[in-house]
Protein backbone atom coordinates (compact mmCIF):
# COMPACT_ATOMS: atom_id res chain seq x y z
CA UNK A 1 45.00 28.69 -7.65
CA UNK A 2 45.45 24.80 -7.67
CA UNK A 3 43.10 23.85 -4.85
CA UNK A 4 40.26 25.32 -7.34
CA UNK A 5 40.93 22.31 -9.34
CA UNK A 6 41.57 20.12 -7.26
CA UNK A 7 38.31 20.87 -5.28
CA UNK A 8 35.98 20.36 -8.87
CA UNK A 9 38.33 16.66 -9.22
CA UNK A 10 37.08 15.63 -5.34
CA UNK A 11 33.29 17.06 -6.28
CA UNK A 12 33.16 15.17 -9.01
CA UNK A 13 34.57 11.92 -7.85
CA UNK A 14 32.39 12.33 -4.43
CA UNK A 15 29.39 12.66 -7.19
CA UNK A 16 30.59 9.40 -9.46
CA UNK A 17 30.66 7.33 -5.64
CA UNK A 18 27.19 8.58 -4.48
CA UNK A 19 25.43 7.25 -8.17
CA UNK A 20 27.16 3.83 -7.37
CA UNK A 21 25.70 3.44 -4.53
CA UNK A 22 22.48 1.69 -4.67
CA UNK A 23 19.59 3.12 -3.70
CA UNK A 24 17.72 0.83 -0.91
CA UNK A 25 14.33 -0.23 -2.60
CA UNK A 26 13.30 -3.37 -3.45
CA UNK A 27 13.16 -4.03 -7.02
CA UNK A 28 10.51 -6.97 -6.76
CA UNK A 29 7.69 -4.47 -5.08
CA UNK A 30 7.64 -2.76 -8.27
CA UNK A 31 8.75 -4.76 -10.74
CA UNK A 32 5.49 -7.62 -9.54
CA UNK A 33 3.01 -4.46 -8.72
CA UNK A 34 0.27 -5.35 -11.53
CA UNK A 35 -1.04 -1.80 -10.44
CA UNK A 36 1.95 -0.33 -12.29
CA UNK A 37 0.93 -2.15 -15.71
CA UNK A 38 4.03 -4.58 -15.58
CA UNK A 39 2.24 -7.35 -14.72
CA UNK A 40 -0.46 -9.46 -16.70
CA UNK A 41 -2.37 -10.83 -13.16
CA UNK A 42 -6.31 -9.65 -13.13
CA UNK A 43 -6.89 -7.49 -10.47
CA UNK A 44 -9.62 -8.17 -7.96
CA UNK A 45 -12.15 -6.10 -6.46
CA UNK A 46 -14.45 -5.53 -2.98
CA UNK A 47 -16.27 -2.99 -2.33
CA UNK A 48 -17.50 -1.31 1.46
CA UNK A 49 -19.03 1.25 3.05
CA UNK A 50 -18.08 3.06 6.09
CA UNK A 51 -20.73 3.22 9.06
CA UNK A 52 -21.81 6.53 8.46
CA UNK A 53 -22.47 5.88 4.23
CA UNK A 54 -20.25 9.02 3.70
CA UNK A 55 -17.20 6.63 1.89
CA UNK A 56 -16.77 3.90 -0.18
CA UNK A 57 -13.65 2.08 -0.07
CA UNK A 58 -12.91 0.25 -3.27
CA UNK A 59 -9.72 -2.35 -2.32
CA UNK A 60 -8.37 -3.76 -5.31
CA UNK A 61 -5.74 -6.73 -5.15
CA UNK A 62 -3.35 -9.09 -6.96
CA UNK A 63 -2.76 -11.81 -8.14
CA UNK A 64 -4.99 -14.06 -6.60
CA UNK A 65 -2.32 -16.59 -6.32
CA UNK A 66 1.03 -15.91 -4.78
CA UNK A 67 4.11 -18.43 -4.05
CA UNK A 68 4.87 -17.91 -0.48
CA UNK A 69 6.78 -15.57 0.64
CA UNK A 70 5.75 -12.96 -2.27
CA UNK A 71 3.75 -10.30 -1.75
CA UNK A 72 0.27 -9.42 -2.32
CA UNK A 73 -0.67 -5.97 -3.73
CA UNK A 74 -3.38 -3.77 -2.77
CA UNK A 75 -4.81 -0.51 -4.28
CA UNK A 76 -7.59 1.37 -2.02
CA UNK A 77 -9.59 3.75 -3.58
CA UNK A 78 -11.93 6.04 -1.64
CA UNK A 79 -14.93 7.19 -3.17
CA UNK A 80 -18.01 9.28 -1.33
CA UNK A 81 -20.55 7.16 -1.56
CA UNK A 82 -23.64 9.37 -2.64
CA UNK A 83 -21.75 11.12 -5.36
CA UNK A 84 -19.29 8.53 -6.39
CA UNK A 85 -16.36 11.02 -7.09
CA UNK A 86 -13.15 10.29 -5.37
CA UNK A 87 -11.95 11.77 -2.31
CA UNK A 88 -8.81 14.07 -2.86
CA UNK A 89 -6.99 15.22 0.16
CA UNK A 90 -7.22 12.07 2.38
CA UNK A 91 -5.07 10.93 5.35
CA UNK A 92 -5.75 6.89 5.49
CA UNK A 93 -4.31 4.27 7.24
CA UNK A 94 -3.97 0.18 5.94
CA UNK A 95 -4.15 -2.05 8.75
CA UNK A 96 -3.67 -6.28 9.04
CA UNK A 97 -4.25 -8.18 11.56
CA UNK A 98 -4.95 -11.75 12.33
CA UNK A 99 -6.65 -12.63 15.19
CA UNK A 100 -6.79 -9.31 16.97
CA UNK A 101 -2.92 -8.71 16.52
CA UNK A 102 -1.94 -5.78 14.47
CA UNK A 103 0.75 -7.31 11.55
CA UNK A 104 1.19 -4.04 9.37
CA UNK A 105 0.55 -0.88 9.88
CA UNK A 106 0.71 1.35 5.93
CA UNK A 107 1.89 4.56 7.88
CA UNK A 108 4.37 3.08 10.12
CA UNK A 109 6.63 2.54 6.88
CA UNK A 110 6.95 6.28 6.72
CA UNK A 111 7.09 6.97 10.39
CA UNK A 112 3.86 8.95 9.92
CA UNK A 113 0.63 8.43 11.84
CA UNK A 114 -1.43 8.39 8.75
CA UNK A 115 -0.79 8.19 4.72
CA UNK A 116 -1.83 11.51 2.92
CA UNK A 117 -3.32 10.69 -0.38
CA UNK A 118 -3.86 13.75 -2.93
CA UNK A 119 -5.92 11.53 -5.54
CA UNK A 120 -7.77 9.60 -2.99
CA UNK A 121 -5.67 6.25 -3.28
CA UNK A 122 -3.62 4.26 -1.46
CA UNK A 123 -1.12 1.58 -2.91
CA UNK A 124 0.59 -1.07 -0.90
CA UNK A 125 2.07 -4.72 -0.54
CA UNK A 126 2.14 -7.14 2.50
CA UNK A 127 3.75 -10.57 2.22
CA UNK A 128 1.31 -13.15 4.48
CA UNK A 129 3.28 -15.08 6.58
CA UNK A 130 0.89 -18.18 6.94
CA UNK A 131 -2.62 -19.13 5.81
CA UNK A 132 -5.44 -18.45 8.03
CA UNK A 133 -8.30 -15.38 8.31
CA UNK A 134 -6.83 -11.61 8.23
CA UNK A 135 -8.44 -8.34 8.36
CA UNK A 136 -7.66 -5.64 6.00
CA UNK A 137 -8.55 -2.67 8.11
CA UNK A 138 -8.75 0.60 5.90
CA UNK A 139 -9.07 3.77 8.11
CA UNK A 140 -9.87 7.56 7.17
CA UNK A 141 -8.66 10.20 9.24
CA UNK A 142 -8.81 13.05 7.66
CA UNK A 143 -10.32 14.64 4.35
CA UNK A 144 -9.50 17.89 2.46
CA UNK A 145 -6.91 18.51 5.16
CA UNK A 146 -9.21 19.05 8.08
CA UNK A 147 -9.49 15.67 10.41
CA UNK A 148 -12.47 13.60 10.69
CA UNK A 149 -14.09 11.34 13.37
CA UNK A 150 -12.54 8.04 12.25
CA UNK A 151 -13.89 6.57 9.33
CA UNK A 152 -13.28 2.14 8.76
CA UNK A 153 -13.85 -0.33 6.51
CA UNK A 154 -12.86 -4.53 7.26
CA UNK A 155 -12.21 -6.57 4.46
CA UNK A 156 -11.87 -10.03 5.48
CA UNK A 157 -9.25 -11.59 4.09
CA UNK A 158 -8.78 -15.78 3.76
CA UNK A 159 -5.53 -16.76 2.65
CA UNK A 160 -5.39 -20.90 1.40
CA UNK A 161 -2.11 -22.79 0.89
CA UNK A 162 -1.73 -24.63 -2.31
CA UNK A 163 0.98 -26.38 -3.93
CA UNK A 164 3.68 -24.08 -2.52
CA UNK A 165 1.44 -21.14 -2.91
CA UNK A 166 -1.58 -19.00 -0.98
CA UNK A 167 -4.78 -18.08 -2.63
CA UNK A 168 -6.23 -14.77 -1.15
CA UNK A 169 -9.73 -14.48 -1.05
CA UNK A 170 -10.97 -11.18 0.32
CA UNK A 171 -14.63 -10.13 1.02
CA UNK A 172 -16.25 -7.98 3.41
C-alpha cells in the first residue's frame, strides 16, 4: 500500500523536472519573424513562374536590412498561375546556394526529402554568411499528394554589406 504513493510523489517530481527543462528552439527565429506579426519591418515581394506556367511562386522576405549574423526571413507562397488560388497539398523544397554550392537545404532541417505544406506556404530563415550573389531555389515536388515532374523557381538574391549590416536585394 505505500509504494502507491510513493509512485504518484516520483511521477510527479519526474513531471516538475521534464517542464524545467528547456525546450531546444531558438527564441530569436520567432521572436524577429515579421511573418508572425511581432515585428514592424515591411515585407518584400518577387514574384516567378515555373517553366511550365502551371505555378507561381510568390517569395516574400524581411527586413531588408539585417546586422550580420541575423537572419533573413522568407515566406513562399505557391499559387497556380492561371487561376491564382493557392496550392494546398504541396511537398516543396527551399534551396541556397552561392556559386553552384548548395548552403541550405529547407527539408534537411526535418530530415525529410521535401517540406509538405497543407495551405500552400512555406516559412523559413537563413542567416547569410557573407555578401555576394545567392540563389533562392524554390522546388515543387509534389501537389495534392500525388508527385510531380519537378517544378523550380530562382530568385536571385544580392546581399550588400553596410555599416555592420547586409542589405538583401532579391529579384528573379
Amino acid at each position: 500500500m505505500k509504494a502507491f504513493p510513493l509512485f504518484h510523489i516520483i511521477l510527479l517530481l519526474g513531471f516538475v523536472l521534464i517542464l524545467k527543462i528547456p525546450a531546444n528552439v531558438s527564441g530569436l527565429i520567432f521572436e524577429n519573424n515579421p511573418f508572425y506579426g511581432l515585428h514592424n519591418d515591411p515585407i518584400r515581394s518577387v514574384e516567378a513562374i515555373t517553366d511550365d506556367n502551371l505555378i507561381k511562386v510568390k517569395l516574400e522576405y524581411a527586413p531588408s536590412a539585417i546586422q550580420i549574423g541575423s537572419p533573413e526571413f522568407f515566406r513562399a507562397t505557391l499559387y497556380y498561375n492561371d487561376k491564382n488560388e493557392i496550392v494546398l497539398h504541396a511537398d516543396t523544397d527551399i534551396l541556397i546556394s552561392k556559386n553552384g554550392k548548395e548552403l541550405y537545404k529547407a527539408s534537411s532541417e526535418f530530415s525529410q526529402p521535401f517540406v509538405h505544406t497543407p495551405n500552400g506556404i512555406v516559412l523559413s530563415s537563413y542567416k547569410f554568411p557573407d555578401s555576394g550573389q545567392y540563389i533562392i531555389t524554390a522546388k515543387i515536388l509534389g501537389i495534392n499528394f500525388m508527385p510531380v515532374s519537378p517544378k523550380q523557381v530562382d530568385f536571385t538574391v544580392n546581399v550588400t554589406e553596410s555599416d555592420d549590416k547586409y542589405d538583401i536585394d532579391i529579384g528573379t
